[in-house]
Structures are given as structure tokens and as C-alpha cells.
N, C-alpha and C. Protein backbone atom coordinates (compact mmCIF):
# COMPACT_ATOMS: atom_id res chain seq x y z
N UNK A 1 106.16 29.91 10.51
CA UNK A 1 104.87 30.57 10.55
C UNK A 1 103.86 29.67 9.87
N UNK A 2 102.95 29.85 10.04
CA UNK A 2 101.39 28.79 9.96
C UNK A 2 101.12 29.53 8.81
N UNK A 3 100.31 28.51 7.58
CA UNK A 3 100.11 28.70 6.44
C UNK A 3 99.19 29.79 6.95
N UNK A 4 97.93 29.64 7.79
CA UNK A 4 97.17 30.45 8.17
C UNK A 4 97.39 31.28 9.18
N UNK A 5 98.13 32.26 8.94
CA UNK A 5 98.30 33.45 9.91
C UNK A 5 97.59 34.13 11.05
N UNK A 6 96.09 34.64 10.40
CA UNK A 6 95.37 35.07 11.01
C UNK A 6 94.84 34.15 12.27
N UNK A 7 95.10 33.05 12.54
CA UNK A 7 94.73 32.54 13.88
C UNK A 7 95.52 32.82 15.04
N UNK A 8 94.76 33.22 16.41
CA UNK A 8 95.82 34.00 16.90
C UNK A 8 96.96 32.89 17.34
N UNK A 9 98.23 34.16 17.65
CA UNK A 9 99.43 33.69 18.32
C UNK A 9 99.96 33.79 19.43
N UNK A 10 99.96 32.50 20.59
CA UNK A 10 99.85 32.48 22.10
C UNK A 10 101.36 33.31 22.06
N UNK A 11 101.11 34.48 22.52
CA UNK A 11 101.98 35.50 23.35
C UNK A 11 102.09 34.83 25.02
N UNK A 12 101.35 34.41 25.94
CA UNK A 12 101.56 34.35 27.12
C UNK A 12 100.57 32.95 27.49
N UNK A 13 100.71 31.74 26.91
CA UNK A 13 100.05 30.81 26.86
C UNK A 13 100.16 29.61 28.15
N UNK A 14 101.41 29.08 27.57
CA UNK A 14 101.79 27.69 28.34
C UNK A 14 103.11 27.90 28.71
N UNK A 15 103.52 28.15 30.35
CA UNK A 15 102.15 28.06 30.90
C UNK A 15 101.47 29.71 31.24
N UNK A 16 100.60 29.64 31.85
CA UNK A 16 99.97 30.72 31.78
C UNK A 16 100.59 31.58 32.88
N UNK A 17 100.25 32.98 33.09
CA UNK A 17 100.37 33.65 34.71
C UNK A 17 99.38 33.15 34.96
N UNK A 18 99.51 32.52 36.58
CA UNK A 18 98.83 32.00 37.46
C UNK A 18 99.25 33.13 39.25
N UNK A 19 98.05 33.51 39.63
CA UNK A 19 98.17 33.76 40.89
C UNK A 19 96.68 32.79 41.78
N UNK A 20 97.55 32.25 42.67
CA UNK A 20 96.89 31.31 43.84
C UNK A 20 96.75 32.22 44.97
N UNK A 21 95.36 32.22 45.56
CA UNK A 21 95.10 32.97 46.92
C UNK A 21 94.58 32.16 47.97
N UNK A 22 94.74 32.15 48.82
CA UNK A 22 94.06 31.99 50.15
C UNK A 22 93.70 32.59 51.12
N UNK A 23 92.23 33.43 51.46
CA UNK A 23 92.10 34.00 52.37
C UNK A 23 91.03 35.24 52.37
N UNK A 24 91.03 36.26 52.71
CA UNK A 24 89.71 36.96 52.94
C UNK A 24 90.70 38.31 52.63
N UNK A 25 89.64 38.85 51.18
CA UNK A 25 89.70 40.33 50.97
C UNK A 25 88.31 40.35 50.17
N UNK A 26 88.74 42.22 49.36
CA UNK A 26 87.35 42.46 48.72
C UNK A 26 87.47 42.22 47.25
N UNK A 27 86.87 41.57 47.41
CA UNK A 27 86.52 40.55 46.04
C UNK A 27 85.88 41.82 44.56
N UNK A 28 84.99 42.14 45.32
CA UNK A 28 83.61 42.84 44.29
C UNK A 28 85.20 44.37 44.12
N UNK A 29 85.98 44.68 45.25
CA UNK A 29 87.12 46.00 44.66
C UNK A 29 87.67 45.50 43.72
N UNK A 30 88.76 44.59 43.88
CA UNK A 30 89.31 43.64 42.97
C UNK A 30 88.82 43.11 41.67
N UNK A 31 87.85 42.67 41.16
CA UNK A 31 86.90 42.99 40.28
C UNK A 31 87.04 44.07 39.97
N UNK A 32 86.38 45.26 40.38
CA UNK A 32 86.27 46.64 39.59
C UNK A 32 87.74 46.75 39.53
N UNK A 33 88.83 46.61 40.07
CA UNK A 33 90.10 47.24 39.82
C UNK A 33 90.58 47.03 38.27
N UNK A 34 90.30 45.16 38.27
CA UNK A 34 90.80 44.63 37.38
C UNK A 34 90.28 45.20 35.87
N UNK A 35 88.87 45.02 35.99
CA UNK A 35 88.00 45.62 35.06
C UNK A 35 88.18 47.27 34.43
N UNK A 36 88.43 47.88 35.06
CA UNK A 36 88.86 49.55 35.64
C UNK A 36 90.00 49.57 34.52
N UNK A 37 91.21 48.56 35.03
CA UNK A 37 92.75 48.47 34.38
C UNK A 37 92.48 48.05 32.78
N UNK A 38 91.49 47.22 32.71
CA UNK A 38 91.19 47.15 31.11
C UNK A 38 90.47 47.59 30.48
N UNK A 39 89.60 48.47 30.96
CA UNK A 39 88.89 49.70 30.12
C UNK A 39 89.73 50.72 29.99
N UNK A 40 90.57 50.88 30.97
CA UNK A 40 91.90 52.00 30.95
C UNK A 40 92.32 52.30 29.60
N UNK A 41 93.11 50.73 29.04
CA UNK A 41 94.15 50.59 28.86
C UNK A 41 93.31 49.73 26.87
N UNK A 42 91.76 50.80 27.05
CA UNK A 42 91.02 50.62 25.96
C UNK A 42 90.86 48.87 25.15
N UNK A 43 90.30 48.29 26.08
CA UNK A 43 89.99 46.72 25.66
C UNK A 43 88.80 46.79 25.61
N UNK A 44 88.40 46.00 24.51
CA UNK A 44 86.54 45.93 25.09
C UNK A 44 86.72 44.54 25.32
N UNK A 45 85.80 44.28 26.49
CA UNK A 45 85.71 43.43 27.55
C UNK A 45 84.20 43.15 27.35
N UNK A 46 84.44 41.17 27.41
CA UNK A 46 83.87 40.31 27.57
C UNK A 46 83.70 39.69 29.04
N UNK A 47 82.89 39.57 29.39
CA UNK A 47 82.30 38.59 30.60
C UNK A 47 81.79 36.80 29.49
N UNK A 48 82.65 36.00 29.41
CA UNK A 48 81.56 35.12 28.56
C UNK A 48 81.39 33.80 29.57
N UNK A 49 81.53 33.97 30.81
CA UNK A 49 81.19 32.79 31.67
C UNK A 49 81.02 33.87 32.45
N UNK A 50 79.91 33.31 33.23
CA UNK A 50 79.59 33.20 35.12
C UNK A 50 78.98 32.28 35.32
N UNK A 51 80.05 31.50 36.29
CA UNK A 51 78.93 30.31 36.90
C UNK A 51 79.25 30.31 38.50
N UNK A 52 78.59 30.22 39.17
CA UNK A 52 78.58 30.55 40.73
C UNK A 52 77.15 29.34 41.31
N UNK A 53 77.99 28.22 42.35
CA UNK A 53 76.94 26.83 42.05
C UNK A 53 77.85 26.66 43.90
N UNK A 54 76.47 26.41 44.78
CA UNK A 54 76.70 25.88 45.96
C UNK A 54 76.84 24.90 46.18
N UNK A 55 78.71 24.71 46.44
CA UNK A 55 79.48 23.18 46.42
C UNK A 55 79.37 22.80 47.42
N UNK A 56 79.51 23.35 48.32
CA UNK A 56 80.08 22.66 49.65
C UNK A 56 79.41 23.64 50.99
N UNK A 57 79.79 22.96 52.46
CA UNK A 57 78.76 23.52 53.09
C UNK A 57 79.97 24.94 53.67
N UNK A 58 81.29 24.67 53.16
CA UNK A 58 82.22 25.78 53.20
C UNK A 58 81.88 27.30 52.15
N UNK A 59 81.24 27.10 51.47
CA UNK A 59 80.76 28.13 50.39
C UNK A 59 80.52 28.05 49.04
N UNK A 60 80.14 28.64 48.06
CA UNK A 60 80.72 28.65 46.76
C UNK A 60 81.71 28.46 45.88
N UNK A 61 81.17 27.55 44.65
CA UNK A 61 81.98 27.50 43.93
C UNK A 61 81.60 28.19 42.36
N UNK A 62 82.93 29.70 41.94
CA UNK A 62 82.37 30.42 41.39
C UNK A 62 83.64 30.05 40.01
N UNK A 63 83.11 30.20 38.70
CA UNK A 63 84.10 30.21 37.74
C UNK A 63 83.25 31.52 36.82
N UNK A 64 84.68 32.03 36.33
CA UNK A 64 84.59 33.37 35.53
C UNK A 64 85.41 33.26 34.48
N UNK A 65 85.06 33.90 33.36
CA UNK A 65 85.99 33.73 31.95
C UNK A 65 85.82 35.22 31.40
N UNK A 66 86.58 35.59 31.52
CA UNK A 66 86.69 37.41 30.65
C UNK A 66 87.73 36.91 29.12
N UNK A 67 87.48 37.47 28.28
CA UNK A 67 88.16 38.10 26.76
C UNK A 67 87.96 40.04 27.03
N UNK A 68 89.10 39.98 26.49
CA UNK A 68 89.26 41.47 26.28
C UNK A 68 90.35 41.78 25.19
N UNK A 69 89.78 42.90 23.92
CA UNK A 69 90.08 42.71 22.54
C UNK A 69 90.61 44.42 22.26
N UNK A 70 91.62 44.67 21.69
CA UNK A 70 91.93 45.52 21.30
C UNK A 70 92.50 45.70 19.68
N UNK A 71 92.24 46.81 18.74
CA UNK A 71 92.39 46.42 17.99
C UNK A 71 93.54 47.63 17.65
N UNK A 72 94.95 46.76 17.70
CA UNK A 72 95.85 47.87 17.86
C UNK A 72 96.40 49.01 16.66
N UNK A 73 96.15 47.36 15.29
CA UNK A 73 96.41 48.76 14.40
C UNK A 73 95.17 47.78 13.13
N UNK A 74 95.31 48.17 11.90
CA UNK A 74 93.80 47.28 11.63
C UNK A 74 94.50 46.37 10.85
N UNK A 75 95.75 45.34 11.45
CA UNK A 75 96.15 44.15 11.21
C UNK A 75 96.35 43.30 12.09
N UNK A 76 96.14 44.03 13.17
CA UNK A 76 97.10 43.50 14.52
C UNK A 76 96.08 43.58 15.80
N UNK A 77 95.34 42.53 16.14
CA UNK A 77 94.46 42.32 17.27
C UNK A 77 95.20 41.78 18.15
N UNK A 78 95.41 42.68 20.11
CA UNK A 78 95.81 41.57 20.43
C UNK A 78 94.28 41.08 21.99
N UNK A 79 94.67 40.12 22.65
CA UNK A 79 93.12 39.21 23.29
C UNK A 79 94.16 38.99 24.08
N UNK A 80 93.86 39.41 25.53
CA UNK A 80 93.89 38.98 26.99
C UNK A 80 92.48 38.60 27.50
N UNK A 81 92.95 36.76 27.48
CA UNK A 81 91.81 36.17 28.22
C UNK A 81 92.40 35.75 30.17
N UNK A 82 91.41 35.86 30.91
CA UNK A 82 91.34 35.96 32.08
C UNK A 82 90.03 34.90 32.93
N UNK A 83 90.63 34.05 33.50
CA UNK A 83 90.35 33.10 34.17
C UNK A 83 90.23 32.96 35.63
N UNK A 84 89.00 33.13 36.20
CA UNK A 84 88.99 33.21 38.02
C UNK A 84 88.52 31.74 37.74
N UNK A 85 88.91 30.93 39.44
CA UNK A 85 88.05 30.02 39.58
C UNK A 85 88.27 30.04 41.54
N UNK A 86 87.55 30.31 42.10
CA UNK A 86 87.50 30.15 43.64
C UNK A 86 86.51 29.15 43.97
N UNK A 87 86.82 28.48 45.06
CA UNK A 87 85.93 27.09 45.77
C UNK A 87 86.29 27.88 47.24
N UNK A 88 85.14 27.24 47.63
CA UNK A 88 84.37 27.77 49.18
C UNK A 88 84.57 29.43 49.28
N UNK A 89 83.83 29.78 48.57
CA UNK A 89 83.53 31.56 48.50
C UNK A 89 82.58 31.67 49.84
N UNK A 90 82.61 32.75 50.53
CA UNK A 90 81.65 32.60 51.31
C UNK A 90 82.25 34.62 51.92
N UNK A 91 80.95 35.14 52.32
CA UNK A 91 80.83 36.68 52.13
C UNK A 91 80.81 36.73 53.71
N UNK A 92 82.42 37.17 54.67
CA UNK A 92 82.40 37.46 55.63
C UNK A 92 82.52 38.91 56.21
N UNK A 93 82.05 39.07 57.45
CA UNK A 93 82.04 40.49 58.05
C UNK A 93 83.34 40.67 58.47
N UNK A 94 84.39 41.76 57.91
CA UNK A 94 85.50 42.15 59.18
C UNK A 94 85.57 43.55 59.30
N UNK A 95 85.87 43.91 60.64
CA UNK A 95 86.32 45.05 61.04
C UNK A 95 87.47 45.65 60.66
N UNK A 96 87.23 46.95 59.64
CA UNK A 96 88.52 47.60 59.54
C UNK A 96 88.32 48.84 59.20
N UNK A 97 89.10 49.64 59.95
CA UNK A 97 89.45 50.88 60.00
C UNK A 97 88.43 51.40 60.82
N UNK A 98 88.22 50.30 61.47
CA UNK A 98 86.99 51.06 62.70
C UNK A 98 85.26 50.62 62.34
N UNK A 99 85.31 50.35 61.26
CA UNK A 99 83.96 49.93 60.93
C UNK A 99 83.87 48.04 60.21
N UNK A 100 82.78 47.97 60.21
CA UNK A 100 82.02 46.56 59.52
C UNK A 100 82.23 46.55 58.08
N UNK A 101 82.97 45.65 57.43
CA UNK A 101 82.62 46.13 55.97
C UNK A 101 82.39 44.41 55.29
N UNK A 102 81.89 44.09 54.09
CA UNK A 102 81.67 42.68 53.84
C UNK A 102 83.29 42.38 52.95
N UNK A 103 83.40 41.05 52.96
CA UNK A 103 84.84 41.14 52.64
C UNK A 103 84.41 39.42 51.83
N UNK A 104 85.22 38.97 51.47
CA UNK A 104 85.05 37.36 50.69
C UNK A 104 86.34 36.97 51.04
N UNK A 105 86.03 35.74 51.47
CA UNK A 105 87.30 34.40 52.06
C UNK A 105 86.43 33.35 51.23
N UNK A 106 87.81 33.42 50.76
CA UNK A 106 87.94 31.88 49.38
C UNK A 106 89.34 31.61 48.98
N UNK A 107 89.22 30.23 48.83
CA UNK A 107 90.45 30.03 47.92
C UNK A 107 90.39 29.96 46.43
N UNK A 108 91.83 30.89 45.48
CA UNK A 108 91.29 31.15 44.38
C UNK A 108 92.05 31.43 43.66
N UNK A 109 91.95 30.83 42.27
CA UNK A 109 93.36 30.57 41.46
C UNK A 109 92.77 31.95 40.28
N UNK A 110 93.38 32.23 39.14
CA UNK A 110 93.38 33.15 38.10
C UNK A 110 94.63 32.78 37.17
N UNK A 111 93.90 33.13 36.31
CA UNK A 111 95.01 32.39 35.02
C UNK A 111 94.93 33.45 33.93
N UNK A 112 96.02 33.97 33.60
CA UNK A 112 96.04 35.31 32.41
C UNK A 112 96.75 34.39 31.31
N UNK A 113 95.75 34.75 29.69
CA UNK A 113 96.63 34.20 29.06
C UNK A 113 96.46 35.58 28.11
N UNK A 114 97.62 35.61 26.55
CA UNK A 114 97.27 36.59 25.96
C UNK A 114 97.99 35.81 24.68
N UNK A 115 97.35 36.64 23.29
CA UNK A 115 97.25 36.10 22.21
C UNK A 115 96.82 37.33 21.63
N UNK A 116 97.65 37.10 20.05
CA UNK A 116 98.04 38.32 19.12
C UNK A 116 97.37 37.45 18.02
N UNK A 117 96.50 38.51 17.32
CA UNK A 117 95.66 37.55 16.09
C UNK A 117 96.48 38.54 14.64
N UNK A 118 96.68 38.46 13.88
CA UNK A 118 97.12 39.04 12.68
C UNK A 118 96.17 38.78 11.50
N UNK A 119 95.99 39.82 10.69
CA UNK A 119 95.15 39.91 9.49
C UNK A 119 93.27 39.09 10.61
N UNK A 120 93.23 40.04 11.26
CA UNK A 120 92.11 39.82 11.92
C UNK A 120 90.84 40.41 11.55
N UNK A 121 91.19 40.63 9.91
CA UNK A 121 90.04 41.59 8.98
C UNK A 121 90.13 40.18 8.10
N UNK A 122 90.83 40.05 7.66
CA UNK A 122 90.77 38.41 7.03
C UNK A 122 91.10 39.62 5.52
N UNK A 123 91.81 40.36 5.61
CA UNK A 123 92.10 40.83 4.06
C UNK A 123 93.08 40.22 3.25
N UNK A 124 93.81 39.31 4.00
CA UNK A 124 94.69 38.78 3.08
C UNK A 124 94.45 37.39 3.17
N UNK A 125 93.54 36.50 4.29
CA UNK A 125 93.42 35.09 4.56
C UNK A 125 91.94 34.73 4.92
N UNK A 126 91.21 35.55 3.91
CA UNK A 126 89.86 35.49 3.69
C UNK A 126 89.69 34.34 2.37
N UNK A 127 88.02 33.84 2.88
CA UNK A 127 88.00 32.98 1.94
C UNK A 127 88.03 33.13 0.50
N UNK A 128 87.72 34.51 0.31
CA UNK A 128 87.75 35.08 -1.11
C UNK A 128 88.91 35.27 -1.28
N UNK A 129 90.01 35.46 -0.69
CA UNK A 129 91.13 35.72 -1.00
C UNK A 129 91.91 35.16 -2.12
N UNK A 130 92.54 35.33 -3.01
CA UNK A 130 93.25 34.08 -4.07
C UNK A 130 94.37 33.85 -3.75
N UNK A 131 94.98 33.08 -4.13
CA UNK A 131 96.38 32.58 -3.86
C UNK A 131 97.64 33.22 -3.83
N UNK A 132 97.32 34.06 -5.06
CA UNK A 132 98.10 35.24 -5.07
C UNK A 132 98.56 36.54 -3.85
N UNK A 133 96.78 36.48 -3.53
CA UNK A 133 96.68 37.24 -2.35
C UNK A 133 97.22 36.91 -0.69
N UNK A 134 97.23 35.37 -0.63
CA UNK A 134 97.71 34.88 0.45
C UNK A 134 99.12 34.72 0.51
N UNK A 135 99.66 34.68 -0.49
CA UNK A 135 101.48 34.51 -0.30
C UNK A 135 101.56 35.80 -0.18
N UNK A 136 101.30 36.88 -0.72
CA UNK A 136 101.26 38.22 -0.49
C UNK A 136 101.16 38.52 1.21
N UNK A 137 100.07 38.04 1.72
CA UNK A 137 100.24 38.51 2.82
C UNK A 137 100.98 37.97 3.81
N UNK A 138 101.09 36.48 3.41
CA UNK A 138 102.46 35.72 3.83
C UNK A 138 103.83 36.09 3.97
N UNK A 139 104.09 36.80 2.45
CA UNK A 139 105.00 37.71 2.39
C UNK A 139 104.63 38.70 3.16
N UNK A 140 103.95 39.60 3.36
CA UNK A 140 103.85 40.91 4.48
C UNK A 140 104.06 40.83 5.82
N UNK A 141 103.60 39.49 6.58
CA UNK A 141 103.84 39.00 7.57
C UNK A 141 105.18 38.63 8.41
N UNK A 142 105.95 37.70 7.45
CA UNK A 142 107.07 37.34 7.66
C UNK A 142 108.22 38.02 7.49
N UNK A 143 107.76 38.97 6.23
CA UNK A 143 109.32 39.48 5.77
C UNK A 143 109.11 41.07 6.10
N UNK A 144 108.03 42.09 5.97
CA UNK A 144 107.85 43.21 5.76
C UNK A 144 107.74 43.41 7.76
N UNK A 145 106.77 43.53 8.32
CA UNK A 145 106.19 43.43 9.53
C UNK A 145 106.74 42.63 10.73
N UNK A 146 107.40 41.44 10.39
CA UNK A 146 107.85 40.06 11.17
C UNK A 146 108.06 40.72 12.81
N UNK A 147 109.11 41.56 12.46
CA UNK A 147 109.82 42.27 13.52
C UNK A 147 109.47 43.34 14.61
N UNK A 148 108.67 44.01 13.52
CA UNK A 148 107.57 45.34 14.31
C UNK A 148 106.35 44.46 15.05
N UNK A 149 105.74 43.39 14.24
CA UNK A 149 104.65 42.93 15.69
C UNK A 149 105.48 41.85 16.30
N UNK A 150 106.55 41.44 15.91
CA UNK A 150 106.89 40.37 17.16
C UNK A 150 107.75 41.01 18.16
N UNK A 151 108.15 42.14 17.99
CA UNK A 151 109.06 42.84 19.05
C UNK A 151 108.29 43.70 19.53
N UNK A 152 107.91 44.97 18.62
CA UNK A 152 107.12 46.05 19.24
C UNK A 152 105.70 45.68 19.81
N UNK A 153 104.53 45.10 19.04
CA UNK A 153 103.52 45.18 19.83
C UNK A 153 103.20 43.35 20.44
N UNK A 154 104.03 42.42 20.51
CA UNK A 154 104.03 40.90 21.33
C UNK A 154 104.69 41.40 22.69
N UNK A 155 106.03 42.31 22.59
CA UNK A 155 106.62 42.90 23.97
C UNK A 155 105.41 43.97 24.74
N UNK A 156 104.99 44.75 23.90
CA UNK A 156 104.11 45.54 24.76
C UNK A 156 102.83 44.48 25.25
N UNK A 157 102.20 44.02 24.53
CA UNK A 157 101.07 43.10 24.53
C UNK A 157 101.48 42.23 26.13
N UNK A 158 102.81 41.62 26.06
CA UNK A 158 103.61 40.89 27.54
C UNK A 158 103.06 41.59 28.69
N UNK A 159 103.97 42.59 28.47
CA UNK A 159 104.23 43.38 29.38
C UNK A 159 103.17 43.84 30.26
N UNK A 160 102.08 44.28 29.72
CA UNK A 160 100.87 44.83 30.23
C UNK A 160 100.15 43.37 30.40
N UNK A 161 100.43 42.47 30.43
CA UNK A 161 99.40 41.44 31.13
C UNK A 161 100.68 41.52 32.19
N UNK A 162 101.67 41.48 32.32
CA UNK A 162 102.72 41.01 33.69
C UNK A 162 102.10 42.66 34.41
N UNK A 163 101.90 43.54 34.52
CA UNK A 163 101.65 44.55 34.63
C UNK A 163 100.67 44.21 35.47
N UNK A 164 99.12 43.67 34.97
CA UNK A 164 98.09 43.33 35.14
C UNK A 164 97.79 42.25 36.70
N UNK A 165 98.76 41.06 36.29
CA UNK A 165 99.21 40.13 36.96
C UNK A 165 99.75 40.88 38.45
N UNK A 166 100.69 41.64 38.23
CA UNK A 166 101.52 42.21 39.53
C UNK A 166 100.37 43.65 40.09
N UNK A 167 99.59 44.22 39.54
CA UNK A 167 98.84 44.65 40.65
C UNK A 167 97.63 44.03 40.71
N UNK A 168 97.18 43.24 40.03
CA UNK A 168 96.68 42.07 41.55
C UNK A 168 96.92 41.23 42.55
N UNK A 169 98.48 41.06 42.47
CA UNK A 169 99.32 40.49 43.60
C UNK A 169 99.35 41.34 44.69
N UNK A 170 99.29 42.84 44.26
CA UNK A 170 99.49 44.04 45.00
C UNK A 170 98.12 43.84 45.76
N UNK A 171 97.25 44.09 45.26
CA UNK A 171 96.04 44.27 45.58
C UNK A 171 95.51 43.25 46.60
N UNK A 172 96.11 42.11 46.33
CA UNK A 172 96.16 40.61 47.73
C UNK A 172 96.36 41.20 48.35
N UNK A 173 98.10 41.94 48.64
CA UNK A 173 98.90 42.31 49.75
C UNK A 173 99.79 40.98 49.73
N UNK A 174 100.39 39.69 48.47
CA UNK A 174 101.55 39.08 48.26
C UNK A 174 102.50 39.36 48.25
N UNK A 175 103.44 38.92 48.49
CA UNK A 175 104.56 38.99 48.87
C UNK A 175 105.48 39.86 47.80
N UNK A 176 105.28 38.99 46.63
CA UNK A 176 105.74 39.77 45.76
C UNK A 176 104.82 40.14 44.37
N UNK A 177 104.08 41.55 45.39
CA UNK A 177 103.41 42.47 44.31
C UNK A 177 103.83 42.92 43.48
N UNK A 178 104.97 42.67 42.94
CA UNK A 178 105.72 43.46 42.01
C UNK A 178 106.68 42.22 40.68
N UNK A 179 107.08 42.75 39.68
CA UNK A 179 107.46 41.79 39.01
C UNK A 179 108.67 42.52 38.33
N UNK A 180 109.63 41.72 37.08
CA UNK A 180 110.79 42.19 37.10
C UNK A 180 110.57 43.35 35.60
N UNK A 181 109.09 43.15 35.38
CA UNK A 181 108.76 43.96 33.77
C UNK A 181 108.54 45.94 34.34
């Protein structure tokens, strides 16, 4: 364990969930779904990128960066960050279910990562803190707690990004919408 605790700890880092798309659905549903699933599931959610810049004469090229922060107990933060990046976006018409509806064909990668921050009040690895106070929480970390956030809330913390991951596979219509969590 890191002298400094409180920086977070890559739960679902390297490498990351990655889903790759190719092809035409609804972009702006997908969005709200995703968004929808993490207000659900009580995150407050960051948008801290949009950039959307006409690359090519095939369409857009759009990059997106979401954080989303929960604060599970008041030691234990955990952060699912979320990564779109699609090249040649472009907003086509298809027919379905009998009518016109607008739909987006792009190719387009997404990258979920997630990360568990500890003492994310800085009560024990604050700068005021004394020395005394930091082996203390060193000690609380490792020996008292170790087990309850690295099993109970790093497994749940997993789980619900693989969760996350597999119904937006669903939501493609991939092959395999589903995962083994």
C-alpha cells in the first residue's frame, strides 16, 4: 500500500473495458440510457470534455469524457470514468417500424475505467494531519478495513461497471450483450 492512501486505486484500469462499434444506431438513446444507469445507481456525473470537430468529408469527429462520483461511505469514494471517441459521425435517416427516425452511423470506441479513492475527506492524509495521525490511518486502512473495501465495495464497484459495459453491448445489439458478472 502507498504511503499516501487517499489517491485513488485503479479498480478497472489497465487495461480498460473497451467496446468497439461499427455502424448506425441511436446515439442521443444510448446516451440517455447510459446517463439514466448512473443517476440510477446515485453517481453525480460529470460531462468534463465535449469536443465534436469536422474531420473528414465522412463526418465527425466527436470525443467525450464523463467522471461519475459516489460517495459510498465517508471514507470510501468510488469514480467511474467513461470515455467515447467516434470518427466519421454523421446523422442518418432509417426506416423503422414503419416510420423515419434520425439514427447516427459512426465508428466508435468507449473505454470504462473505475477507481476507489480512500480517506477522500483527507482526515487522516491531510496536510494538517501529524504523523501520528497518518500511521493511524495507515493502520486503519491496511489492517482494520483492508478486506471490507477490497472485497466488499472494489467487487461491487467491478461489477457495476461490467454491468454498465454489458448493457451497452446490449443496447448495440453485439453479440455478446451479456457478460459472465
Amino acid at each position: 500500500m502507498a504511503e499516501d492512501f487517499s489517491v485513488p486505486i485503479p479498480i478497472i484500469r489497465t487495461p480498460p473495458l473497451i467496446i468497439r462499434y461499427k455502424g448506425v444506431f441511436d446515439y442521443e438513446g444510448m446516451y440517455k440510457m447510459m446517463h439514466a444507469w448512473l443517476i440510477n445507481k446515485r453517481y453525480l456525473f460529470h460531462e468534463n470534455k465535449y469536443k465534436d470537430k469536422v474531420a473528414t468529408p465522412f463526418g465527425n469527429e466527436i470525443e467525450i469524457a464523463w467522471t461519475a462520483e459516489k460517495k459510498v461511505t465517508e471514507f470510501i469514494k468510488e469514480i467511474i470514468k467513461i470515455e467515447f471517441h467516434l470518427w466519421d459521425h454523421s446523422e442518418v435517416e432509417v426506416i423503422k417500424d414503419g416510420r423515419k427516425v434520425k439514427m447516427s452511423k459512426t465508428r466508435m470506441e468507449i473505454k470504462f475505467f473505475a477507481d476507489m479513492e480512500l480517506d477522500y475527506m483527507k482526515k487522516f492524509n491531510g496536510e494538517s494531519a501529524s504523523p501520528f495521525v497518518k500511521e493511524l490511518g495507515k493502520f486503519y486502512v491496511e489492517h482494520v478495513i483492508y478486506w471490507d473495501w477490497r472485497i466488499r465495495y472494489a467487487n461491487s464497484l467491478e461489477y457495476a461497471v461490467y454491468d454498465l459495459h454489458a448493457k451497452v453491448k446490449k443496447y448495440l445489439n453485439m453479440e455478446s450483450g451479456s457478460n459472465a458478472y
